[in-house]
Each structure stands twice: as structure tokens, then as C-alpha cells.
C-alpha atoms as a PDB file:
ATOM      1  CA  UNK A   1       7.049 -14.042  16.384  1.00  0.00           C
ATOM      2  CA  UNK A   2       4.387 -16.789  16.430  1.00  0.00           C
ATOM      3  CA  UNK A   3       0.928 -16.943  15.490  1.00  0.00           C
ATOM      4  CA  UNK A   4      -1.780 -17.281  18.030  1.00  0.00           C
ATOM      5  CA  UNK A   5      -3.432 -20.834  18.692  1.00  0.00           C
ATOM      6  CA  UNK A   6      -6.682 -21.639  19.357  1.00  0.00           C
ATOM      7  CA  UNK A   7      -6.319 -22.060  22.681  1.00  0.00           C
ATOM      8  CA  UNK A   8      -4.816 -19.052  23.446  1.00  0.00           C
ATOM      9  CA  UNK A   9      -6.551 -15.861  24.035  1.00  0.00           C
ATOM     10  CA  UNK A  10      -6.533 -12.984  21.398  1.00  0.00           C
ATOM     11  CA  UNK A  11      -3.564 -10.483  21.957  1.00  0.00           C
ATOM     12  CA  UNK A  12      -4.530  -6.924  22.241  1.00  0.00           C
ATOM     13  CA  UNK A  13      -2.039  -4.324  21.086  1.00  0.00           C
ATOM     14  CA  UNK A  14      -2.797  -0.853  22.618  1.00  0.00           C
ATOM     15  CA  UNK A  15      -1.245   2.236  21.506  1.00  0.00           C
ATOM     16  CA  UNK A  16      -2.062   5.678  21.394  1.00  0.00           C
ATOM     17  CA  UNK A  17      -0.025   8.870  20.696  1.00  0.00           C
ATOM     18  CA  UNK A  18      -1.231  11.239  23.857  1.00  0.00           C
ATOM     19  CA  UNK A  19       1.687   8.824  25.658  1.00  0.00           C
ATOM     20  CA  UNK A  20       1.587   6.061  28.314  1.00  0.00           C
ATOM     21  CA  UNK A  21      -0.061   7.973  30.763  1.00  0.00           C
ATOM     22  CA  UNK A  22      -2.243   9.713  29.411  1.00  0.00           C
ATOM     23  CA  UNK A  23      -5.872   9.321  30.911  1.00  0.00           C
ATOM     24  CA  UNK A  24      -7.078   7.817  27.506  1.00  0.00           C
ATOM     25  CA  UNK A  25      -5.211   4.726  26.960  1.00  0.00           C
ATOM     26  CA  UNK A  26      -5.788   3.856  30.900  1.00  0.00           C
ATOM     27  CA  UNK A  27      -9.583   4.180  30.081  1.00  0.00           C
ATOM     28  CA  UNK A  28      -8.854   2.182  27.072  1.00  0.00           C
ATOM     29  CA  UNK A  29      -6.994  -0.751  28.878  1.00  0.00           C
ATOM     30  CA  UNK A  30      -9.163  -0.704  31.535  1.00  0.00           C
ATOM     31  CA  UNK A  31     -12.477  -1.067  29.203  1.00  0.00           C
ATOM     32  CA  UNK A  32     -10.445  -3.893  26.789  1.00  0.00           C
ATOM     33  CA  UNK A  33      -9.881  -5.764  30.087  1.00  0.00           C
ATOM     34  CA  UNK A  34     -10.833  -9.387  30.036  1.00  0.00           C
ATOM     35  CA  UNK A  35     -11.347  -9.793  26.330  1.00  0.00           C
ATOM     36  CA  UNK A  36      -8.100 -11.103  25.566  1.00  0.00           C
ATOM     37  CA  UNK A  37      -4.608 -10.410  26.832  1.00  0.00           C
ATOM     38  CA  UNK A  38      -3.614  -7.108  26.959  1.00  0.00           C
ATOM     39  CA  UNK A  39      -0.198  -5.615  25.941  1.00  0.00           C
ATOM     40  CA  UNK A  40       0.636  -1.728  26.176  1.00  0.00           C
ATOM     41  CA  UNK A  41       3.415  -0.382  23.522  1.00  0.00           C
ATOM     42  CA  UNK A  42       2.979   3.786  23.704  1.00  0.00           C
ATOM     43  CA  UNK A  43       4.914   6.720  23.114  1.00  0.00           C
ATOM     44  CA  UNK A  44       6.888   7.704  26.314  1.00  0.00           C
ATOM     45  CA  UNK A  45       5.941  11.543  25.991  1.00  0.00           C
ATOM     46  CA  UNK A  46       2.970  13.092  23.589  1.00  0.00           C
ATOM     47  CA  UNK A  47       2.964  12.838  20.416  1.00  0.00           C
ATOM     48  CA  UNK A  48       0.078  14.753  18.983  1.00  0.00           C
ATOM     49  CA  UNK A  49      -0.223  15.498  14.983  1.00  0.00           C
ATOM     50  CA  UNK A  50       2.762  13.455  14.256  1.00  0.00           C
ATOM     51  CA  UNK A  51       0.946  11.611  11.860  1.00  0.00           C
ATOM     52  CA  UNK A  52       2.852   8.666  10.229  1.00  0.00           C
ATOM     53  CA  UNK A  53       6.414   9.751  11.088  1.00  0.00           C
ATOM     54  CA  UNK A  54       8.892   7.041  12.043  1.00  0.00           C
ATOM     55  CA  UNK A  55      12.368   7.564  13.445  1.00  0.00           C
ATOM     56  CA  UNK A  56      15.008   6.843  11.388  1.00  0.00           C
ATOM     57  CA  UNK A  57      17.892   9.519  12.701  1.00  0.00           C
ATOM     58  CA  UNK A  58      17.519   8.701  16.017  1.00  0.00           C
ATOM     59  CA  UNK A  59      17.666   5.166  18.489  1.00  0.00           C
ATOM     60  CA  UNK A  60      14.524   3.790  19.547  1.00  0.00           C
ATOM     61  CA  UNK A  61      14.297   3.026  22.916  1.00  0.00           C
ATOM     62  CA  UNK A  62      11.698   1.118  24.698  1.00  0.00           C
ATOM     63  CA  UNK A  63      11.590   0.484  28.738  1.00  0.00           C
ATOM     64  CA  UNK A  64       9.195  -2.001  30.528  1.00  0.00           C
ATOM     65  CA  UNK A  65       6.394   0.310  32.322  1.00  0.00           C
ATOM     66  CA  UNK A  66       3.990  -0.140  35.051  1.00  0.00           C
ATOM     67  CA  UNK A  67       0.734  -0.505  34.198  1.00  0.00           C
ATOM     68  CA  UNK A  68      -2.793  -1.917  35.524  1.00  0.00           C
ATOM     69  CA  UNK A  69      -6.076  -2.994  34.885  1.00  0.00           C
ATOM     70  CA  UNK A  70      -8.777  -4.008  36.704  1.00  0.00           C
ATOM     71  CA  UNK A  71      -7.472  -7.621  36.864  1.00  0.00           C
ATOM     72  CA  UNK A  72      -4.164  -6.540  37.616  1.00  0.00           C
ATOM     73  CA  UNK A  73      -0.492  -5.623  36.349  1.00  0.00           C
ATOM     74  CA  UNK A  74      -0.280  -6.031  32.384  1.00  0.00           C
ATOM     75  CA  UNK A  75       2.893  -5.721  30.401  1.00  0.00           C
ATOM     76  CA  UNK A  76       3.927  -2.798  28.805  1.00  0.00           C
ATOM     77  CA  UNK A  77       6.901  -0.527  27.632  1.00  0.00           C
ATOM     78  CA  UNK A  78       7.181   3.296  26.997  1.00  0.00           C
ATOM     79  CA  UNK A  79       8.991   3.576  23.874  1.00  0.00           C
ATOM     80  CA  UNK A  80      11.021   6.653  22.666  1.00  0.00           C
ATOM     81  CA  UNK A  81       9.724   6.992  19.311  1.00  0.00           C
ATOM     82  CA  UNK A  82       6.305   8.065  17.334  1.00  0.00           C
ATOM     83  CA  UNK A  83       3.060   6.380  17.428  1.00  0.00           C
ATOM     84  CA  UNK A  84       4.268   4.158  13.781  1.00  0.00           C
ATOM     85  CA  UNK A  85       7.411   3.504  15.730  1.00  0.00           C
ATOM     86  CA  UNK A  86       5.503   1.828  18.588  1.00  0.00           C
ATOM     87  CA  UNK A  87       3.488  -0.389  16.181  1.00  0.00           C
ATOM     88  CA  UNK A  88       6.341  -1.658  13.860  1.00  0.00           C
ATOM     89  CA  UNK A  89       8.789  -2.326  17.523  1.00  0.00           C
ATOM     90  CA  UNK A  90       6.257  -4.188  19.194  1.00  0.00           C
ATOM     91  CA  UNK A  91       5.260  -6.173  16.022  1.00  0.00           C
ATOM     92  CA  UNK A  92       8.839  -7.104  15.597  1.00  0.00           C
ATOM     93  CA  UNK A  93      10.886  -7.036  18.923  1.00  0.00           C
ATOM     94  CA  UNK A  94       8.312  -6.798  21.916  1.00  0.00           C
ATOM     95  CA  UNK A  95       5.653  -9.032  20.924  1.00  0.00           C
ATOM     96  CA  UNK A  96       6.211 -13.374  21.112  1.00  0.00           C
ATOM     97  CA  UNK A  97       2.725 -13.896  18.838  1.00  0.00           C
ATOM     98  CA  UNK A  98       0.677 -11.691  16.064  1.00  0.00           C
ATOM     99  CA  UNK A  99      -1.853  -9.329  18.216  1.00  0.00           C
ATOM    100  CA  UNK A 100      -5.788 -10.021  16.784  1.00  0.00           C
ATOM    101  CA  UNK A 101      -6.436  -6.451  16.877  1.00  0.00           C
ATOM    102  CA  UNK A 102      -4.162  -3.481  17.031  1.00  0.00           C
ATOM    103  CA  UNK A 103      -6.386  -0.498  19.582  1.00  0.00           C
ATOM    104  CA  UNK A 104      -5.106   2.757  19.059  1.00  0.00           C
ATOM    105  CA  UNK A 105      -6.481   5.736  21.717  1.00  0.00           C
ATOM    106  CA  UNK A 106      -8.669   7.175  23.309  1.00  0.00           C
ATOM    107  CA  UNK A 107      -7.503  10.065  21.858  1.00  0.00           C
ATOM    108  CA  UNK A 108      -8.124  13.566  23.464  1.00  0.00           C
ATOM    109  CA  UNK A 109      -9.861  15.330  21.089  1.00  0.00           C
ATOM    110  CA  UNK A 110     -11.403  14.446  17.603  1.00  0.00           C
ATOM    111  CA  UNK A 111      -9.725  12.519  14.758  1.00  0.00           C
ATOM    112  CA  UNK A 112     -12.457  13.212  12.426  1.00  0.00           C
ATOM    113  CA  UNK A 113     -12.475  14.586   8.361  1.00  0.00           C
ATOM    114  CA  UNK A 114      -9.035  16.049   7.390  1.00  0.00           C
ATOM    115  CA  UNK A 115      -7.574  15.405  10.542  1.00  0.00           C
ATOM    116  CA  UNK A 116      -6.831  12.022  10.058  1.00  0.00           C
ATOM    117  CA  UNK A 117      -3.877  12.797   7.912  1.00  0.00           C
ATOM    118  CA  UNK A 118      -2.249  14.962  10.666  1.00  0.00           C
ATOM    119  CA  UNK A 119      -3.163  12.219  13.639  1.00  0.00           C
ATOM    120  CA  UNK A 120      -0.564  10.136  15.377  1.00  0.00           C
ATOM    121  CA  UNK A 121      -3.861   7.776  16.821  1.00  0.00           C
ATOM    122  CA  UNK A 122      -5.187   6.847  13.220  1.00  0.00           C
ATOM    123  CA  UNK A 123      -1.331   6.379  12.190  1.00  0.00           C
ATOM    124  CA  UNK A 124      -0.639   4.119  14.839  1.00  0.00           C
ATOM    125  CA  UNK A 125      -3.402   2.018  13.343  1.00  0.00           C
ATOM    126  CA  UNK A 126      -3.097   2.581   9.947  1.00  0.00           C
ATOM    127  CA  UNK A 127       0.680   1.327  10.584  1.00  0.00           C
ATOM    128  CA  UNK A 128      -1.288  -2.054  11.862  1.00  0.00           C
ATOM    129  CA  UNK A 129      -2.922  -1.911   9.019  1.00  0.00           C
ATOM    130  CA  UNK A 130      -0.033  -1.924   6.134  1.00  0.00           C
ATOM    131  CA  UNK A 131       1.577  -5.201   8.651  1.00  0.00           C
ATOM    132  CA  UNK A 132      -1.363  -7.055   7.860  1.00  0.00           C
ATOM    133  CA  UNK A 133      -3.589  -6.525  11.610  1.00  0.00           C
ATOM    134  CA  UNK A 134      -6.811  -5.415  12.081  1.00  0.00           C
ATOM    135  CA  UNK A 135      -7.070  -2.053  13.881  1.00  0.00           C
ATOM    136  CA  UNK A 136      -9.168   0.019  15.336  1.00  0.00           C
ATOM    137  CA  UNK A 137      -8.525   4.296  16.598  1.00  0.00           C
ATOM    138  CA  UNK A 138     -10.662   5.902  19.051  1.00  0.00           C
ATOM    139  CA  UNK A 139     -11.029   9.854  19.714  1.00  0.00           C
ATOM    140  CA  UNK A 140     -13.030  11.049  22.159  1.00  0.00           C
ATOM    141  CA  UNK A 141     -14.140  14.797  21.110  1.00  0.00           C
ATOM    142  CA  UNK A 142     -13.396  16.760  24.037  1.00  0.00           C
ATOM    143  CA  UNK A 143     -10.068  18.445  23.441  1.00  0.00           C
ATOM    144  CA  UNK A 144      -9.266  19.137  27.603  1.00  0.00           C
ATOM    145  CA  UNK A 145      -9.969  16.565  29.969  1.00  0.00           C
ATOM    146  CA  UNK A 146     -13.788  15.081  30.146  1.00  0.00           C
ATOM    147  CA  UNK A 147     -15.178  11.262  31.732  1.00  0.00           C
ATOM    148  CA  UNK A 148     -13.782   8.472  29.209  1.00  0.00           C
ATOM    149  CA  UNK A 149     -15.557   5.915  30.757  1.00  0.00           C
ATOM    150  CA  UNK A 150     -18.125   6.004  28.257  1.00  0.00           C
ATOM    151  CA  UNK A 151     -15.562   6.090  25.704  1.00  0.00           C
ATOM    152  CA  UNK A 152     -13.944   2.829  27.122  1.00  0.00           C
ATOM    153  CA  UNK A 153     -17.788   0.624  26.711  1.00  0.00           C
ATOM    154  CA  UNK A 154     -18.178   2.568  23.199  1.00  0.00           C
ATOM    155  CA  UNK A 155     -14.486   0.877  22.611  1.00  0.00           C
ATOM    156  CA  UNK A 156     -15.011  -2.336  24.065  1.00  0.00           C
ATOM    157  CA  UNK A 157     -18.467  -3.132  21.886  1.00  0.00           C
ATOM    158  CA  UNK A 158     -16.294  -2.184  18.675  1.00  0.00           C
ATOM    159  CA  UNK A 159     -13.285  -4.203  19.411  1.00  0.00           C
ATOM    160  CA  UNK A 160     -15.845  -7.400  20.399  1.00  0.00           C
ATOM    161  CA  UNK A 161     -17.109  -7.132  16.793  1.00  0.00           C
ATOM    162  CA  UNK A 162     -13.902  -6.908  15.327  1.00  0.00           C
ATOM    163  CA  UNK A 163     -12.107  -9.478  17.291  1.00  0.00           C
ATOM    164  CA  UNK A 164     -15.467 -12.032  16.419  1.00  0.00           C
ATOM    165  CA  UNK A 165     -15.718 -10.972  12.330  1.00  0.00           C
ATOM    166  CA  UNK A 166     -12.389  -9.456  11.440  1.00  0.00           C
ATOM    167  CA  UNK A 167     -12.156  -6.620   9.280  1.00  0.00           C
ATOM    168  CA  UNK A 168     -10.963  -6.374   5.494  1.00  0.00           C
ATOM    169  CA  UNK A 169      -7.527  -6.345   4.350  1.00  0.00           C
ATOM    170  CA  UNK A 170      -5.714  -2.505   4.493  1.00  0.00           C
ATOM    171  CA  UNK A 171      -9.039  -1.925   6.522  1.00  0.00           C
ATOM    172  CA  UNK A 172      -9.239   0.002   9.486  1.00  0.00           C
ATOM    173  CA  UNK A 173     -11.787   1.232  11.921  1.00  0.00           C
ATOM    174  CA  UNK A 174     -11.849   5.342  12.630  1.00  0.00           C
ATOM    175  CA  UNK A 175     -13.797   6.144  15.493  1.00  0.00           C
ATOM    176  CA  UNK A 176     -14.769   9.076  17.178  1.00  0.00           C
ATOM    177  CA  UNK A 177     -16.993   9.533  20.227  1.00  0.00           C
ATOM    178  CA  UNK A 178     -18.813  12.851  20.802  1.00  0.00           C
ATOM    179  CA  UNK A 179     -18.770  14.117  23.890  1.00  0.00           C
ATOM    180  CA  UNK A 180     -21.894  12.767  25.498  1.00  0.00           C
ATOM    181  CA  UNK A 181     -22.292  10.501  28.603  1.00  0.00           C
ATOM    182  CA  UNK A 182     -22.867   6.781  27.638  1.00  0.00           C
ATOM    183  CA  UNK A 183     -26.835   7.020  28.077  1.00  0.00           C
ATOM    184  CA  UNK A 184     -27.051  10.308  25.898  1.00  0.00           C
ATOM    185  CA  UNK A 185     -25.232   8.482  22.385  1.00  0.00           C
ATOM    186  CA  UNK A 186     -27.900   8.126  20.371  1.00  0.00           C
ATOM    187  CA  UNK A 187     -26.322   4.867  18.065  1.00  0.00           C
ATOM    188  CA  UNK A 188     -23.555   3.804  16.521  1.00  0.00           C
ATOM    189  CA  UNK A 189     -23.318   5.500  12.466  1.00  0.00           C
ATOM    190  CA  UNK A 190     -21.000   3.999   9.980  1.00  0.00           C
ATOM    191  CA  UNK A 191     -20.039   7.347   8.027  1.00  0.00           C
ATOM    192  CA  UNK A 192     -17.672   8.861   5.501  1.00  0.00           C
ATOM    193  CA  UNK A 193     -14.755  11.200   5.646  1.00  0.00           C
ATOM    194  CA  UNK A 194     -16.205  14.780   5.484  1.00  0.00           C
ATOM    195  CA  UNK A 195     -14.105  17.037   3.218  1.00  0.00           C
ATOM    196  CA  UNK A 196     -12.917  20.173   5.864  1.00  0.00           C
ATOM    197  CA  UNK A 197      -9.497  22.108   6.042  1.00  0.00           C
ATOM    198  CA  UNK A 198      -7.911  24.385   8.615  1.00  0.00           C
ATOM    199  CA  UNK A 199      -7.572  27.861   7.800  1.00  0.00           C
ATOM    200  CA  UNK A 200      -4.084  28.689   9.246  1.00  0.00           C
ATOM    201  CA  UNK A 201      -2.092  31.322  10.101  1.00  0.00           C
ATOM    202  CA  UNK A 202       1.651  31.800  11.434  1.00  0.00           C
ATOM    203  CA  UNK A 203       2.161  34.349  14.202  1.00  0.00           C
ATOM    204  CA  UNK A 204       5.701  36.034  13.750  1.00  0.00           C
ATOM    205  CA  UNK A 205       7.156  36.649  17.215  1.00  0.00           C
ATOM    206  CA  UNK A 206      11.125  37.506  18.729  1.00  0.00           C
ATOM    207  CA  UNK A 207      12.877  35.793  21.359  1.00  0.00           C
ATOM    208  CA  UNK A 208      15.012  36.718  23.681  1.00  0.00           C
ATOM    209  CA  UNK A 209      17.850  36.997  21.198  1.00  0.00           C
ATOM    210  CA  UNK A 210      15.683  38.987  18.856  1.00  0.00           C
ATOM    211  CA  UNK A 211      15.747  36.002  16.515  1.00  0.00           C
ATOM    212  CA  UNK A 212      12.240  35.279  14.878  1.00  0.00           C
ATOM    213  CA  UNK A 213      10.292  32.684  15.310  1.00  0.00           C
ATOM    214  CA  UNK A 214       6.797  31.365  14.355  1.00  0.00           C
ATOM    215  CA  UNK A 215       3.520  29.750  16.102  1.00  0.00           C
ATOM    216  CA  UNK A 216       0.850  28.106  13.990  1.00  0.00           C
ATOM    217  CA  UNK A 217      -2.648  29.008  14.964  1.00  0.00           C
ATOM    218  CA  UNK A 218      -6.190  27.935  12.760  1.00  0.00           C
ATOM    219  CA  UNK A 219      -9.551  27.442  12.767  1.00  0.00           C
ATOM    220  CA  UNK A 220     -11.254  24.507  11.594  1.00  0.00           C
ATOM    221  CA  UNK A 221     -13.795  24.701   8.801  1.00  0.00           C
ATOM    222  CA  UNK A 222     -16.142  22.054   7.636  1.00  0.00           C
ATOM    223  CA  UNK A 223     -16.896  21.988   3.633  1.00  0.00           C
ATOM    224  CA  UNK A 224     -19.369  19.445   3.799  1.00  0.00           C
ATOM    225  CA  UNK A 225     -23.306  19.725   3.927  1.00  0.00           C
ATOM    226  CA  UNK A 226     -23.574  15.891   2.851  1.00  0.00           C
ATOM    227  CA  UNK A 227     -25.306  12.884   4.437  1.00  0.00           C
ATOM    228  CA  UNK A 228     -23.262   9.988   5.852  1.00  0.00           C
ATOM    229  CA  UNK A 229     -20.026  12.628   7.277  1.00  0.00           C
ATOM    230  CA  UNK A 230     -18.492  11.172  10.431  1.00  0.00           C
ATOM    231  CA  UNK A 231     -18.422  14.821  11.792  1.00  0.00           C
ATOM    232  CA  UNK A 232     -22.520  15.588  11.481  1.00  0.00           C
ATOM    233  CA  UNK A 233     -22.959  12.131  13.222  1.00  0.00           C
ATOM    234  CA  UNK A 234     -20.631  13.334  16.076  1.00  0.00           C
ATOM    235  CA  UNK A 235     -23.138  16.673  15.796  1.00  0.00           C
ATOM    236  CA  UNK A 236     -25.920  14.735  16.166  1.00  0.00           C
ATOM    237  CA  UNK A 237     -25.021  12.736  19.178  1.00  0.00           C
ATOM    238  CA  UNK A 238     -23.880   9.436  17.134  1.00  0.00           C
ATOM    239  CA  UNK A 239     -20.425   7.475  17.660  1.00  0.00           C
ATOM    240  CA  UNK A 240     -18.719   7.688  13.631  1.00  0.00           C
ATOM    241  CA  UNK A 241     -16.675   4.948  12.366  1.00  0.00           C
ATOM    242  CA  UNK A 242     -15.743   5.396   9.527  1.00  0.00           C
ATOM    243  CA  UNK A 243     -13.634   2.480   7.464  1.00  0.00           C
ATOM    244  CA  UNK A 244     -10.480   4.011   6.098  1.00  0.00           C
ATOM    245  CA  UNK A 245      -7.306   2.604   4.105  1.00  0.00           C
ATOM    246  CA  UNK A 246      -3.827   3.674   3.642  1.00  0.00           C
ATOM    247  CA  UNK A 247      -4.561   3.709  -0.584  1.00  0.00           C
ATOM    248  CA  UNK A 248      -4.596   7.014  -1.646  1.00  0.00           C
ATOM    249  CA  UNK A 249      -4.792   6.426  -4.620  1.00  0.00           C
ATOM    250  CA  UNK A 250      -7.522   8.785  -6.302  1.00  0.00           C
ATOM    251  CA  UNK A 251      -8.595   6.236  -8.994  1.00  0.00           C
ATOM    252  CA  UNK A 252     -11.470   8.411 -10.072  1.00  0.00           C
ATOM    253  CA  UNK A 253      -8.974  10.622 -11.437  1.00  0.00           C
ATOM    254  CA  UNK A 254      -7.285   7.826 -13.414  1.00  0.00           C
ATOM    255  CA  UNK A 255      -9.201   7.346 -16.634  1.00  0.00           C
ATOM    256  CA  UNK A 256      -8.945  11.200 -17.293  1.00  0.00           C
ATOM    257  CA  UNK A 257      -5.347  11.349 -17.121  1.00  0.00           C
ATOM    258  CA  UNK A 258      -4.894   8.534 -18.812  1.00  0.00           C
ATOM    259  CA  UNK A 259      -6.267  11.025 -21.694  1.00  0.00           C
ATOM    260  CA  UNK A 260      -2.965  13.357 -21.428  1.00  0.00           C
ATOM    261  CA  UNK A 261      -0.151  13.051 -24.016  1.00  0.00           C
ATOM    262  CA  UNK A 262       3.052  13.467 -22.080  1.00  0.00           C
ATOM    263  CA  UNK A 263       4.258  15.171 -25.353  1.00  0.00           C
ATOM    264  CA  UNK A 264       6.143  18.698 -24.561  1.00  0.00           C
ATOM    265  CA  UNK A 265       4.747  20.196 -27.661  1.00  0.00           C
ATOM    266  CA  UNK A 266       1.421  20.100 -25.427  1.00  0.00           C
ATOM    267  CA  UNK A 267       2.403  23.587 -23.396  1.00  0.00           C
ATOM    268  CA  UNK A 268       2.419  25.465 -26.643  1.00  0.00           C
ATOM    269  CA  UNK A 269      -1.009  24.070 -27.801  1.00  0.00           C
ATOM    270  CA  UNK A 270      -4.372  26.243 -26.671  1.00  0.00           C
ATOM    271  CA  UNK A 271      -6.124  24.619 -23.777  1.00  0.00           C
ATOM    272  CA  UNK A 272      -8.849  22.234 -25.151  1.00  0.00           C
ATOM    273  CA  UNK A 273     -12.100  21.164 -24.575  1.00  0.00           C
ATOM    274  CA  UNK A 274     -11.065  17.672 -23.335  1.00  0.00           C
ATOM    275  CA  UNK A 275      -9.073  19.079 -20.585  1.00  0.00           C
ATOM    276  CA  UNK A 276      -9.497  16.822 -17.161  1.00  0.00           C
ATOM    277  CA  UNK A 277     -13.027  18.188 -15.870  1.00  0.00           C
ATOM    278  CA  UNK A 278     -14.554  17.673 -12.535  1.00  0.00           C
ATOM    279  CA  UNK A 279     -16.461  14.452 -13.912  1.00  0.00           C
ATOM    280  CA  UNK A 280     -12.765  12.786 -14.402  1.00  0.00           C
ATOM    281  CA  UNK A 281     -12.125  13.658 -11.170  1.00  0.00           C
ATOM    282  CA  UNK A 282     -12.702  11.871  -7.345  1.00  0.00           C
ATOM    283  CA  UNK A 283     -15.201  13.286  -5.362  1.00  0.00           C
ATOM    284  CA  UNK A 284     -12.733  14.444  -3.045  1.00  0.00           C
ATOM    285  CA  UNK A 285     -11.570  17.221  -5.500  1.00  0.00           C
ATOM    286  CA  UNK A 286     -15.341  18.863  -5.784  1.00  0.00           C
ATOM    287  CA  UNK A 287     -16.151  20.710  -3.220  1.00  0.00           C
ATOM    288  CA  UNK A 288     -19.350  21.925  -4.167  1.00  0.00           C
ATOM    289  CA  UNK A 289     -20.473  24.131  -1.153  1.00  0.00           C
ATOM    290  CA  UNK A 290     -18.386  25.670   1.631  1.00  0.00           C
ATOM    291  CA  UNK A 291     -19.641  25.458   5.069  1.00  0.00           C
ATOM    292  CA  UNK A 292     -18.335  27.206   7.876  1.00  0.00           C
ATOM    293  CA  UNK A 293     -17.742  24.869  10.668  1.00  0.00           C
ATOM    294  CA  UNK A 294     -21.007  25.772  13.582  1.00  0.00           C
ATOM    295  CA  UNK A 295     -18.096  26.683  16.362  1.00  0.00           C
ATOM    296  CA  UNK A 296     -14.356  26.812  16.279  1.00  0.00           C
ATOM    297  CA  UNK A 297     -12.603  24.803  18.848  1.00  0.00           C
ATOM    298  CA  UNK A 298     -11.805  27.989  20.386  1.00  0.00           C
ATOM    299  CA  UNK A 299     -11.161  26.026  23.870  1.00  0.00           C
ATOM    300  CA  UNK A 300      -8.557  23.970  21.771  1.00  0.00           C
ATOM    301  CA  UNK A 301      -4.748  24.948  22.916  1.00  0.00           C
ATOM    302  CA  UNK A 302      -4.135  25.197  19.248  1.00  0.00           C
ATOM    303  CA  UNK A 303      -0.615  27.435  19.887  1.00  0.00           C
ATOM    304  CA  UNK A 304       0.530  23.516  21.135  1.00  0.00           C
ATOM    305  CA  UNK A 305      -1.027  21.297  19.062  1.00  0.00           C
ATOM    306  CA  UNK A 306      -2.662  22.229  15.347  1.00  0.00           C
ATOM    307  CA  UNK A 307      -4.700  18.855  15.113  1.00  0.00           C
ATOM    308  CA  UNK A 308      -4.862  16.699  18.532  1.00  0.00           C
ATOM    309  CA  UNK A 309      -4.619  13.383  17.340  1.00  0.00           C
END
């Protein structure tokens, strides 16, 4: 692989992990079109809350695709493998230069708080990301079906920025859109990761062989009143993008555990007063108030997909 020259346009690397034809990542290219060349590397068949899996069991296949934009045919393959997979082929086999900007989406659904650890979108650009690319996810938050055409001019106003002032290194750009027509987004908010889990539950069922089997079914629940949280901007009407990293390393916890001896006498002795406390560790671990999400994404086919990334 070669690096671009001046002359050439900037290479756009889309990717997304609802697959190649999902309505997304057409609204996507279609929005990117005419900023640089385009190139399409996605998963042949959905592949929702994968998160950073790779295939390493299995042959990774990739076929040349149709695909359009408004200017016409573009190249692109449907590849066999995850979202990571699609990055890491194209960056080594599929692509002849470095891409400027790895595009991940437009997801079908939110990628917001804790789901970004579960989401195949955000791993398809974190994966960008560790090879050295800026990158860029999009989520629209509307888990079934929805106009992305808003989506797409949110997407191409983002990825003009990036492509014109780059973005740090390990730095990528989490987006998501609420589900608003363009004209009703208020703004664009640069927010932080709210702290939120999924309260979960498996269902025990039988098949046909009366051999058990389970189904994983949750509700989402937001544990964060703060300012700044990409999921009250998406409340209030704003686009949240949200700078994020593959470090996860909690280094506020590091200076209080560099106060434990690693001596095995120290189970016997009594608990003491300079145990780690919640000053020694990162904010992440405090969760000071608990508050219930304002509606479950009851319309959410959650019995298919926990998190839709």
C-alpha cells in the first residue's frame, strides 16, 4: 500500500456492521459523495453487537459488490468476516493507498454510553484507529427503519472537518444522531461517555428436542444525571460526538494501587484505613446517583440484538 499524494483525492473507507446493504451505509456513501474517492469494505450479512471480534478460526472472504452513488458505480466488496475484519482486510489486501478517514455507519440505532463496548460500528473505527487512521462512527437513534438523509448531511459536515484538521492519534469520533429531521437538530455538542448498564435477563426456553436453550432480553438504564453526556444531548435534540480511544487504561486508579504490597501475609492482616477509596479511583467507578433511563427501547427487537451497534 502507498500513501496518498497531493494530487490525489482523499480515500474514504466506509464500513459499517448492519452489512452492505443495509439502508445506512447507502445513506452514508451517498452523503460522502464527491469529497474524495469512495471505497466500500462491509460485512456481507449483519453484524450487530459484535464489538471488536476478528476471525481467526475461520477464512475471510471478500467478493467485489455493486454499489452506487450519486456520481455513479464505486468499488466495493462484501467481506465474510466482522466489522474489525473489514478494516484490517481492506487496510492490507483491498486498498492500493492509506484511506484519510476511515467512516464507519450509519448505524441503526444508538451507539451511545455503555454501548460502545458491545458495537460492531465504533469497533470498525476504533480498529482504524489502533492502524494509525482517523475515524469517524455514526448511529442514527432510531432502532427500526426512519429517513437517514439527515443523518448523511450531519455525516458529511463531520467528515469535512476531519478530512481538513485531522484528528489526534488513537482518536476517534463517536457520533450519534437523534432522531430528528435535519431542520429540528438543534447543534452539534461535543459530550462525554455517560455511565449506563443494561439490566439483563435470560429467558429459559425448550426446543423441539426438549433441549434448553436461552434468549437474552434487557432494559437499558441510564446512571448519569451529569452535564456534557452524549445521551442527554441526543435527549435534547443535539448530534453527540464524543472523542473516544481504545486506552482503557483507568489511570486514576493507578497511584492507589500503586499503594498495595503484593505480600500474601496481606489477607491475614485487618482491612485498613488506607484501603483504595473512591478518591484513588476513575470517575468511571463512582456512580453517585442512579437514574432510570426516561423510556426503555421497548420498540427495540432486543430477543435479536442486545445492543444494535
Amino acid at each position: 500500500m502507498t500513501h496518498s499524494s497531493k494530487t490525489d483525492p482523499p480515500l474514504i473507507l466506509i464500513c459499517n456492521d448492519d452489512g452492505i446493504d443495509a439502508p445506512g451505509i447507502l445513506s452514508l456513501a451517498a452523503g460522502l459523495d464527491g469529497l474524495g474517492e469512495i471505497i466500500i469494505v462491509a460485512p456481507a450479512h449483519e453484524q450487530s453487537a459484535v464489538g471488536h471480534s476478528i476471525t481467526i478460526r475461520d477464512p475471510v472472504r471478500a467478493r467485489p459488490w455493486p454499489f452506487r452513488v450519486p456520481s455513479g458505480a464505486v468499488k466495493a466488496f462484501s467481506v465474510s468476516g466482522t466489522p474489525a475484519d473489514c478494516v484490517k482486510l481492506a487496510i492490507d489486501k483491498l486498498l492500493q493507498r492509506t484511506p484519510a478517514v476511515v467512516v464507519s455507519g450509519i448505524n441503526q440505532g444508538p451507539n451511545a454510553a455503555v454501548n460502545v463496548i458491545y458495537s460492531g460500528t465504533v469497533s470498525a473505527a476504533t480498529e482504524a484507529t489502533i492502524l494509525g487512521i482517523p475515524a469517524v462512527s455514526f448511529s442514527f437513534c432510531r432502532w427500526r427503519g426512519g429517513d437517514f438523509e439527515g443523518s448523511a448531511r450531519i455525516a458529511r459536515k463531520i467528515v469535512k472537518q476531519v478530512l481538513a484538521r485531522g484528528l489526534p492519534h488513537g482518536v476517534l469520533l463517536n457520533v450519534n444522531i437523534p432522531d430528528l429531521s435535519y431542520e429540528a437538530i438543534r447543534g452539534i455538542s461535543i459530550t462525554r461517555q455517560a455511565k449506563s448498564k443494561w439490566e439483563e435477563s435470560f429467558s429459559e426456553r425448550m426446543d423441539p428436542f426438549d433441549q434448553p436453550y436461552y434468549w437474552l432480553s434487557g432494559t437499558f438504564v441510564n446512571m448519569d444525571s451529569g452535564e456534557n453526556t452524549d445521551l442527554a444531548a441526543i435527549d435534547n435534540g443535539f448530534v453527540s460526538v464524543t472523542p473516544i480511544q481504545h486506552d482503557l487504561t483507568a489511570h486514576g486508579a493507578i497511584e492507589g494501587l500503586e499503594k498495595w504490597t503484593w505480600d500474601d501475609s496481606v489477607a491475614d492482616e485487618p482491612e485498613s484505613d488506607e484501603a483504595v477509596s473512591e478518591g484513588d479511583l476513575p470517575s468511571e467507578a463512582i456512580l453517585d446517583k442512579a437514574v432510570p433511563n426516561k423510556a426503555t427501547h421497548e420498540e427495540k427487537d432486543h430477543q435479536t440484538k442486545l445492543v444494535k451497534s
